[in-house]
C-alpha atoms as a PDB file:
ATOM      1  CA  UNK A   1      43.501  54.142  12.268  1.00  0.00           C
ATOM      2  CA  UNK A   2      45.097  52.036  14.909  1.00  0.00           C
ATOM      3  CA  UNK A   3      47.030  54.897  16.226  1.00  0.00           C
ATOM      4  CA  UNK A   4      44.514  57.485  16.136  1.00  0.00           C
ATOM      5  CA  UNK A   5      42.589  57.860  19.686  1.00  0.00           C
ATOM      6  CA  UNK A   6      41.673  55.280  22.345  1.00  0.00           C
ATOM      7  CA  UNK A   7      40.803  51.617  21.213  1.00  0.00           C
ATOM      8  CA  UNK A   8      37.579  50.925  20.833  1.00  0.00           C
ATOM      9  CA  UNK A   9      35.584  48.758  23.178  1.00  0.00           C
ATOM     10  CA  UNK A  10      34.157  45.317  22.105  1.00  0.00           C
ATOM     11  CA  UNK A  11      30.274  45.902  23.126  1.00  0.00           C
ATOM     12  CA  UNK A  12      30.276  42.022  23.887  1.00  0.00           C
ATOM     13  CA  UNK A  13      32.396  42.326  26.824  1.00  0.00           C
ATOM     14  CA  UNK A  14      30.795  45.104  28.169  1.00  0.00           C
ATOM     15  CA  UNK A  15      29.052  43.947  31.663  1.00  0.00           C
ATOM     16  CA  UNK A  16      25.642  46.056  32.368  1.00  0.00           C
ATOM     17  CA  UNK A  17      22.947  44.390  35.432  1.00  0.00           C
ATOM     18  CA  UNK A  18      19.776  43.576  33.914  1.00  0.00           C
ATOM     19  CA  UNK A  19      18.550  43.184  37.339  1.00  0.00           C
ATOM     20  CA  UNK A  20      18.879  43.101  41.550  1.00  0.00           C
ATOM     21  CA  UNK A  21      16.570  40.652  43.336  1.00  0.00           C
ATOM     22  CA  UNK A  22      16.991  41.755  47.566  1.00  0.00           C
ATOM     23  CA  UNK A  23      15.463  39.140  49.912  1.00  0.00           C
ATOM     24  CA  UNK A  24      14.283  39.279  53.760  1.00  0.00           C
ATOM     25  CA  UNK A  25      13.064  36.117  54.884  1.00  0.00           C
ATOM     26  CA  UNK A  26      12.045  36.462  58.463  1.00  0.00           C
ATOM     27  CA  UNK A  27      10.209  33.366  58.524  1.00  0.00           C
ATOM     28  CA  UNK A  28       7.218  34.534  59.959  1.00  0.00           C
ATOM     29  CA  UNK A  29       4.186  37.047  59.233  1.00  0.00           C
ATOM     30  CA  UNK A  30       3.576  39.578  61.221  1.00  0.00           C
ATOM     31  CA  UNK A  31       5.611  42.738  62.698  1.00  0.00           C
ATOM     32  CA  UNK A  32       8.847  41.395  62.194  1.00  0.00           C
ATOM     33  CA  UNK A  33       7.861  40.902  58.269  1.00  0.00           C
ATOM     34  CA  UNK A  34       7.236  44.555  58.248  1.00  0.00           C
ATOM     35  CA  UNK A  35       9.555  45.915  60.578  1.00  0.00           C
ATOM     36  CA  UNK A  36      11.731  43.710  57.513  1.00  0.00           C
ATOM     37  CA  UNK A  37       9.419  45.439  54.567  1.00  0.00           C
ATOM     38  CA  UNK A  38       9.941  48.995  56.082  1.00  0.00           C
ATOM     39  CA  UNK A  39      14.270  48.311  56.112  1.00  0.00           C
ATOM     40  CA  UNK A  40      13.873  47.260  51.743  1.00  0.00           C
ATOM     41  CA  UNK A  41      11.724  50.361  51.638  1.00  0.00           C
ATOM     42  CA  UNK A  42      14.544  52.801  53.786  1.00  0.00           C
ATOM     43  CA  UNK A  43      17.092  51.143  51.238  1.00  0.00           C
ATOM     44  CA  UNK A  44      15.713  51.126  47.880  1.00  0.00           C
ATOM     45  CA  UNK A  45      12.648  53.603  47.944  1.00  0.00           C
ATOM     46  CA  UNK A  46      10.682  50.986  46.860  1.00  0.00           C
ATOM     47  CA  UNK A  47       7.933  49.432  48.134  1.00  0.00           C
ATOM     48  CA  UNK A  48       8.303  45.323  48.896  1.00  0.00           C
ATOM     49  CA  UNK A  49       6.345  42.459  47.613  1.00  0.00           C
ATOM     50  CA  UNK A  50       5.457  39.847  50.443  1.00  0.00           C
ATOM     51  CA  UNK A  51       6.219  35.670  49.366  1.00  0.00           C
ATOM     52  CA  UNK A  52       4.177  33.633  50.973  1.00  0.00           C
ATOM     53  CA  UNK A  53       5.022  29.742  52.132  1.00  0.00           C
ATOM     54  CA  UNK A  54       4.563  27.007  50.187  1.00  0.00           C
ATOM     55  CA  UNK A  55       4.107  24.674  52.296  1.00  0.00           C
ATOM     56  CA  UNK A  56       3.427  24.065  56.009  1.00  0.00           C
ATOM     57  CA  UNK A  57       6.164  23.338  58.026  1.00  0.00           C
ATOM     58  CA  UNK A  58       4.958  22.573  61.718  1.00  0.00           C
ATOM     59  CA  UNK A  59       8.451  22.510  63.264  1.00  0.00           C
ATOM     60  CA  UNK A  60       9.054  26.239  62.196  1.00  0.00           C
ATOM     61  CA  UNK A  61       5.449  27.316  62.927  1.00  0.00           C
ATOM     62  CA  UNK A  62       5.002  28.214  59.155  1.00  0.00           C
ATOM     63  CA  UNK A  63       1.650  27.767  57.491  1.00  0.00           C
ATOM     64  CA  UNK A  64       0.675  27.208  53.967  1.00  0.00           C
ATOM     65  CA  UNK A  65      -0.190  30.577  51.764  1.00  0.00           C
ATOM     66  CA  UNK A  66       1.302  32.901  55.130  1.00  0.00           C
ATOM     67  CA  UNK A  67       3.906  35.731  54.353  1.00  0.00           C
ATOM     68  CA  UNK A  68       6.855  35.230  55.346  1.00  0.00           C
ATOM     69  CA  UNK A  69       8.949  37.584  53.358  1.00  0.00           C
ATOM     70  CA  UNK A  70       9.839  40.681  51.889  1.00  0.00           C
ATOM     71  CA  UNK A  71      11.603  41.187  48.118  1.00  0.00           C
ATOM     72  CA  UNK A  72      12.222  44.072  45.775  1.00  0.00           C
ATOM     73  CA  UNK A  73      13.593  44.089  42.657  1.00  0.00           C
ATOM     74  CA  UNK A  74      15.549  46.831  41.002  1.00  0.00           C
ATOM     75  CA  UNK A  75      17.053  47.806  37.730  1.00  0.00           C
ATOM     76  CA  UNK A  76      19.133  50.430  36.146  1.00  0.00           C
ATOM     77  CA  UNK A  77      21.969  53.018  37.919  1.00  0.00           C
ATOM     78  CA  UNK A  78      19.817  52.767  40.873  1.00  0.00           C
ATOM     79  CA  UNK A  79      20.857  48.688  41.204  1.00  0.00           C
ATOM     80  CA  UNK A  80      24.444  49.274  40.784  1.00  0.00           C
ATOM     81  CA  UNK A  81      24.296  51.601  43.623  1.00  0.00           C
ATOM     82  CA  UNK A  82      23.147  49.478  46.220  1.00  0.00           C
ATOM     83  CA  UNK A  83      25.243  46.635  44.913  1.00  0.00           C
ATOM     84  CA  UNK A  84      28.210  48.396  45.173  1.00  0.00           C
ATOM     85  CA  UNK A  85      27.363  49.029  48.438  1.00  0.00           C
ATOM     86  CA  UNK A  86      26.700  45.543  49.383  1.00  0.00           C
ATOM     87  CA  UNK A  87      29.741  44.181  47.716  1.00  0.00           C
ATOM     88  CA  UNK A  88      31.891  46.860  49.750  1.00  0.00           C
ATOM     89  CA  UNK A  89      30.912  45.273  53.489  1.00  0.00           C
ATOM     90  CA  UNK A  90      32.527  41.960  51.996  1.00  0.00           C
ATOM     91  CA  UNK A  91      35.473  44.037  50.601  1.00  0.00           C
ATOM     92  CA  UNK A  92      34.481  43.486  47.228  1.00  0.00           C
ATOM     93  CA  UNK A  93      35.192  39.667  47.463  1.00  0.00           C
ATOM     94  CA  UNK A  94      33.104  36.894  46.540  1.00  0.00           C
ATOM     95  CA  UNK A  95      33.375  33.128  47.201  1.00  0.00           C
ATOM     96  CA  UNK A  96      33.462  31.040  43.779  1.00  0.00           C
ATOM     97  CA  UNK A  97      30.478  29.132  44.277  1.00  0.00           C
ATOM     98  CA  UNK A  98      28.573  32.508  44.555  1.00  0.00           C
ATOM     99  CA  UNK A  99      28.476  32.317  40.684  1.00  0.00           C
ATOM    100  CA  UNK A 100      26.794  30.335  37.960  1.00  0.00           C
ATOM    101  CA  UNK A 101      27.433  29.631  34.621  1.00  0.00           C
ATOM    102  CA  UNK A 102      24.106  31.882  32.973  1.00  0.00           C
ATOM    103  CA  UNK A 103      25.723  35.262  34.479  1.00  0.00           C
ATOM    104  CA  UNK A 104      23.873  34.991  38.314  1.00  0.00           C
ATOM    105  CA  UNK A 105      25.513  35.437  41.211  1.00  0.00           C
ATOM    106  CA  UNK A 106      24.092  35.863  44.609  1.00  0.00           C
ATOM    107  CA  UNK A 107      25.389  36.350  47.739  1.00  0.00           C
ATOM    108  CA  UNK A 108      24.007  37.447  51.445  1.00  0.00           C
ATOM    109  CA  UNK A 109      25.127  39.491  54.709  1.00  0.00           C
ATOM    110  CA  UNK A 110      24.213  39.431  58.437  1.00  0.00           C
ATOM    111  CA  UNK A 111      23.637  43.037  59.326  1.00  0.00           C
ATOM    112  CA  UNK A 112      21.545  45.738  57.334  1.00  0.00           C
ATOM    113  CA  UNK A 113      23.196  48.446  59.201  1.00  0.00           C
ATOM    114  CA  UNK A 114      26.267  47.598  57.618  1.00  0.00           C
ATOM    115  CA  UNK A 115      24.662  49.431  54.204  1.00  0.00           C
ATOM    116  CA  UNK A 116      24.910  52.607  55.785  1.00  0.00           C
ATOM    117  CA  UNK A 117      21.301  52.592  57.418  1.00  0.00           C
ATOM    118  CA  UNK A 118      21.254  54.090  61.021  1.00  0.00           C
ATOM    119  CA  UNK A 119      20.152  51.150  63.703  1.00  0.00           C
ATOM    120  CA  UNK A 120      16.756  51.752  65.017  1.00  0.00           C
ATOM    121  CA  UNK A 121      16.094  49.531  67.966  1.00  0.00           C
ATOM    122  CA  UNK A 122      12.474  49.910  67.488  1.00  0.00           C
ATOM    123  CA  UNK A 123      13.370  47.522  64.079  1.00  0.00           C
ATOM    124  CA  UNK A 124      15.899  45.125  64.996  1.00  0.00           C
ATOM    125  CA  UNK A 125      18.909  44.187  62.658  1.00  0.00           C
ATOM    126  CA  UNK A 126      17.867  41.612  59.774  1.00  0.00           C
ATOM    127  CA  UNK A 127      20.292  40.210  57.599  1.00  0.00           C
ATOM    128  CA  UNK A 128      19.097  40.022  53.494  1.00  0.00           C
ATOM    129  CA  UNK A 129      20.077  38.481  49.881  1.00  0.00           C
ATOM    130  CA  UNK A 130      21.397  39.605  47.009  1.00  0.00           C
ATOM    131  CA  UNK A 131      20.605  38.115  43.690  1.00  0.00           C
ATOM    132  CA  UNK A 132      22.212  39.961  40.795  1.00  0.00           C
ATOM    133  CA  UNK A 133      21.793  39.209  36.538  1.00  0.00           C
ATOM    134  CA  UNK A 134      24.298  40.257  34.473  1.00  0.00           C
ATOM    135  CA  UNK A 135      23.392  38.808  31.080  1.00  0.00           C
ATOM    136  CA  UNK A 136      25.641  38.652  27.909  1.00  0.00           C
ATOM    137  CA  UNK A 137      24.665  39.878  24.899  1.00  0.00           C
ATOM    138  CA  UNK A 138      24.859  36.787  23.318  1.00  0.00           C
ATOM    139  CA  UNK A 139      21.791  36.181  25.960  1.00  0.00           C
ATOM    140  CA  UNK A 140      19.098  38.375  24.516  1.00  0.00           C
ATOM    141  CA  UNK A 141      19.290  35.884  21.394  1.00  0.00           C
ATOM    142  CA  UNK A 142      19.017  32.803  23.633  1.00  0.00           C
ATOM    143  CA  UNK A 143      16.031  33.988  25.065  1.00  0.00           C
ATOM    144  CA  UNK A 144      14.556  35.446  21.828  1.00  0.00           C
ATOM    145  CA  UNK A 145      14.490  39.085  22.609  1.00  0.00           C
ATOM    146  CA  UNK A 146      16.577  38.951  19.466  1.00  0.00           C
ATOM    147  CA  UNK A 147      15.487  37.472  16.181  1.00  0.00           C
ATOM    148  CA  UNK A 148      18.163  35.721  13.882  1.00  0.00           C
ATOM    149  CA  UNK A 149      18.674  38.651  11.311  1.00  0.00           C
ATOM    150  CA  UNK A 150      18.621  41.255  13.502  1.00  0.00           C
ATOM    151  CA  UNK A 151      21.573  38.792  15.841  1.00  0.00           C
ATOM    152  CA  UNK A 152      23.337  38.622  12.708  1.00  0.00           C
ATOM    153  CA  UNK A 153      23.641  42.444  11.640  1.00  0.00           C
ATOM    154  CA  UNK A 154      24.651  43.523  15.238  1.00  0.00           C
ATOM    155  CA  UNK A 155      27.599  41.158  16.026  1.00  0.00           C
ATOM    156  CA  UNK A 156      30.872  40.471  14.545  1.00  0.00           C
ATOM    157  CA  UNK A 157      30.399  37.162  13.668  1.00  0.00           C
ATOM    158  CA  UNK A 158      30.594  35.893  10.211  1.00  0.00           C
ATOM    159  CA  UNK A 159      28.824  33.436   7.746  1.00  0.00           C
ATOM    160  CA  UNK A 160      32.040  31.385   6.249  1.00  0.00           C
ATOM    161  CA  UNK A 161      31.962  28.885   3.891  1.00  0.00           C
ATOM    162  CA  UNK A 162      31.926  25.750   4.963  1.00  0.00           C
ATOM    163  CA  UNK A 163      35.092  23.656   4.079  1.00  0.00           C
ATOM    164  CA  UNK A 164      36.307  20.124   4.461  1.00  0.00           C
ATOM    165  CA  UNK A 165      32.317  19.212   6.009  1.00  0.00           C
ATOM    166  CA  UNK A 166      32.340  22.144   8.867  1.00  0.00           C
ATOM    167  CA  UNK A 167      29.187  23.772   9.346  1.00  0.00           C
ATOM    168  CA  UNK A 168      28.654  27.866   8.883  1.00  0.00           C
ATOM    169  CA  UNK A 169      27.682  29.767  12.142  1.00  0.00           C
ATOM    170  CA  UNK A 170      23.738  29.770  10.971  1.00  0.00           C
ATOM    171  CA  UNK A 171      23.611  25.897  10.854  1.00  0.00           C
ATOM    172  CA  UNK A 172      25.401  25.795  14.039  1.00  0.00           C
ATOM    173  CA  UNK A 173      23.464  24.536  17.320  1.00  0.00           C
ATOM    174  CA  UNK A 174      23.852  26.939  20.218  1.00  0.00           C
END
């Protein structure tokens, strides 16, 4: 049936975002952290989780346990929508070392107005991070979502016989 309709597509190259991490670090508590808070909120209609400092760092006027910023997380179509409009103010181009080998990539950019939200002088202009996870499939078995036999019903791959002293793909380390 190789002539009959469109090709299928492999399911194992199919990209889909598990996840989008956005970041405001203002550095400080106060009302710049929520003038910061209430910008994540306008843009993902979510409400923000506040990090707090590790440690105290006297030179930046940061104390120990004290908020200094704002993070959502989002999932599903809703992600791919603001990433696609964050990727758009860099013109869809990313630097190589933006990306990892586990499927991450993160990048940032200076203005929030450049999203599409209207400036408000009574907020300011912050500048936030992106932090996207696009796992492969092959991922939900690394991390044990997936057990062994149901891994091996759902992919292509195939037990062989071992010849000449090579190992099958179950006694194979991944």
């Amino acid at each position: 049936n190789k002539g009959k309709g469109a090709a299928k597509e492999n399911p194992m190259k199919k990209l889909r975002i598990e996840k989008l991490c956005l970041n405001i670090c203002t550095g400080e508590s106060g009302d710049r952290l929520h003038r910061a808070a209430k910008v994540l909120t306008e843009l993902t209609k979510q409400d923000p989780f506040f990090s707090r400092a590790r440690l105290t760092i006297r030179s930046f006027g940061v104390r120990r346990n004290e908020q200094i910023a704002a993070s959502v997380t989002i999932r599903g179509s809703r992600a791919l929508e603001i990433l696609d409009k964050a990727l758009s103010v860099g013109e869809y181009e990313l630097r190589k070392n933006c990306f990892n080998d586990s499927g991450c990539f993160g990048f940032g950019i200076k203005e929030h107005i450049d999203l599409g939200i209207p400036y408000d002088p009574s907020v300011g202009i912050y500048g936030m991070n992106f932090s996207s996870y696009y796992p492969a499939p092959a991922n939900a078995f690394l991390r044990g979502d997936v057990a062994v036999h149901e891994w091996d019903s759902h992919t292509a791959l195939q037990k062989s016989k071992p010849t000449n002293g090579s190992k099958t793909h179950s006694q194979m380390a991944l």
